[in-house]
Protein backbone atom coordinates (compact mmCIF):
# COMPACT_ATOMS: atom_id res chain seq x y z
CA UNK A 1 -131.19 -183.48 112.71
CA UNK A 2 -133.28 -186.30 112.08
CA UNK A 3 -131.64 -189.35 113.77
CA UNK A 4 -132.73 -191.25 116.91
CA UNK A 5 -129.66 -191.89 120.21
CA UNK A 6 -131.29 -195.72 118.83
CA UNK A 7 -129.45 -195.21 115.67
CA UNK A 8 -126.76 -193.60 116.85
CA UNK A 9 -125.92 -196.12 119.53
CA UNK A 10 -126.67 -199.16 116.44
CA UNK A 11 -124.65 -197.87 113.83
CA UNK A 12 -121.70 -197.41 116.51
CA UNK A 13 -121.99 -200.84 117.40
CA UNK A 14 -122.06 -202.20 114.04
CA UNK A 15 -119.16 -200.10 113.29
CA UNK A 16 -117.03 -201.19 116.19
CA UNK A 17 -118.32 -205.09 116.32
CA UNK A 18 -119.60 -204.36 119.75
CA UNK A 19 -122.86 -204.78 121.41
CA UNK A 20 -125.21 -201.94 122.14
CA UNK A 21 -125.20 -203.18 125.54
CA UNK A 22 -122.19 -202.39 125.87
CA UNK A 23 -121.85 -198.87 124.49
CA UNK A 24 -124.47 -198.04 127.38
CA UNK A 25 -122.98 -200.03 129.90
CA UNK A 26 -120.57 -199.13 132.65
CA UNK A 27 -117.29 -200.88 131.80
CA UNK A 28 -114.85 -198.51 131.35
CA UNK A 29 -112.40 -200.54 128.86
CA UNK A 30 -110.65 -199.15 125.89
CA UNK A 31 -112.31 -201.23 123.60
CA UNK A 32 -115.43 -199.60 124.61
CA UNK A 33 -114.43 -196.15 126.00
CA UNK A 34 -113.86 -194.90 122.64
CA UNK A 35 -117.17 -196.06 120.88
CA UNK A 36 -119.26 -194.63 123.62
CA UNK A 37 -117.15 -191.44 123.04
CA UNK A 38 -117.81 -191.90 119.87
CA UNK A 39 -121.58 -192.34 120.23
CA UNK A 40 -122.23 -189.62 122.40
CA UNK A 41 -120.37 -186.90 119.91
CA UNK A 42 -122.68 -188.19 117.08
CA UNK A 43 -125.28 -188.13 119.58
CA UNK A 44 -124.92 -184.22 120.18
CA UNK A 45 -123.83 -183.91 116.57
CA UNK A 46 -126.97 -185.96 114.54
CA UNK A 47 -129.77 -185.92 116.85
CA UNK A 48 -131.60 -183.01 118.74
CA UNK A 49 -131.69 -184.67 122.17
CA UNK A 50 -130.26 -183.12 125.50
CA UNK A 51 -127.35 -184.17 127.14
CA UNK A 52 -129.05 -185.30 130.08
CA UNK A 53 -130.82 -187.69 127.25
CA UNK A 54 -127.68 -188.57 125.83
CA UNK A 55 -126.49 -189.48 129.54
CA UNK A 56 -129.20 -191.59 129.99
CA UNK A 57 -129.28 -193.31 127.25
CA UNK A 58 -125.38 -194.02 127.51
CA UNK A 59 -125.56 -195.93 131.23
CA UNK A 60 -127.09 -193.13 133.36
CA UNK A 61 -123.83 -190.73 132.94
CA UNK A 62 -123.42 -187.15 134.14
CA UNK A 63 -122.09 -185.65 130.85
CA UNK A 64 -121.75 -182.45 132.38
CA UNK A 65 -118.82 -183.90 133.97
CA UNK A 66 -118.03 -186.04 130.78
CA UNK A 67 -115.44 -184.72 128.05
CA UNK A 68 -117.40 -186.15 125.01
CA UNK A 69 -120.92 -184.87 126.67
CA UNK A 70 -119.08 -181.20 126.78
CA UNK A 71 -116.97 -179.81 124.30
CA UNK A 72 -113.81 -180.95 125.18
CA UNK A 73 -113.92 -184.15 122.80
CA UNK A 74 -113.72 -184.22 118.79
CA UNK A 75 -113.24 -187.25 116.58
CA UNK A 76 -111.31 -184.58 114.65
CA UNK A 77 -109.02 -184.31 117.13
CA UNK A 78 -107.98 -188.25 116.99
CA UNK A 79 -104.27 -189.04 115.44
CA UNK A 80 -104.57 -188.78 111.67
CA UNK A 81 -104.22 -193.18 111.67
CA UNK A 82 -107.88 -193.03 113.36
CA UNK A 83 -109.38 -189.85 112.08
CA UNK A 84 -110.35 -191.59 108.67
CA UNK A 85 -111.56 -194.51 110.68
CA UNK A 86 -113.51 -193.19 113.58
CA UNK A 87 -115.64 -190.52 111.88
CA UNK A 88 -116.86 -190.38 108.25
CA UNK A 89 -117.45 -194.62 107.99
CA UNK A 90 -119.57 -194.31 111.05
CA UNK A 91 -121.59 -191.44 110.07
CA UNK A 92 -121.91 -194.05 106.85
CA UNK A 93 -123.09 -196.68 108.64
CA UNK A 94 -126.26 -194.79 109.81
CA UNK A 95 -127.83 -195.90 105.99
CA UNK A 96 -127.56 -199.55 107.52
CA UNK A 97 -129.09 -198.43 111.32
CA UNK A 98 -131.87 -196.76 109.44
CA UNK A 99 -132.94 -199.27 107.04
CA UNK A 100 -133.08 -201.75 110.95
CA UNK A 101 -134.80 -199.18 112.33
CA UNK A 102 -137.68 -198.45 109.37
């Protein structure tokens, strides 16, 4: 697990034409609800931070109390329609985060 919650959070953005602001902000709105979910599985999935990291760097949240900080939340688990979208082109996107990042 070599990626940074910096990557994470950029190639999540990039993927979802939103800001990185607002992945760790605190609106709440479906357009951003599910990249933040989003974020914080790849989070716990690609890096080797803790969730109280993952929390912090995602608006100060208590993931303990979060489904995507627990195990309660898998992209896998998204209808089939967003399953091809949500997880494999964001875990590709992480070339183009990396290559900002170097």
């Amino acid at each position: 697990k070599t990626r940074t919650p910096e990557q994470v959070i950029k190639a999540v953005a990039r993927f979802y034409q939103v800001s990185e602001d607002e992945i760790c902000g605190r609106r709440r709105n479906r357009d951003i609800v599910r990249p933040r979910q989003i974020a914080m599985y790849l989070m716990r999935e690609e890096t080797d931070v803790s969730l109280l990291r993952i929390g912090a760097e995602l608006g100060g949240r208590d993931l303990d109390r979060s489904a995507a900080g627990g195990a309660g939340f898998d992209p896998g688990d998204l209808p089939p329609d967003r399953r091809g979208r949500d997880r494999p082109p964001v875990r590709s996107g992480f070339g183009a985060a990396d290559a900002d990042a170097g």
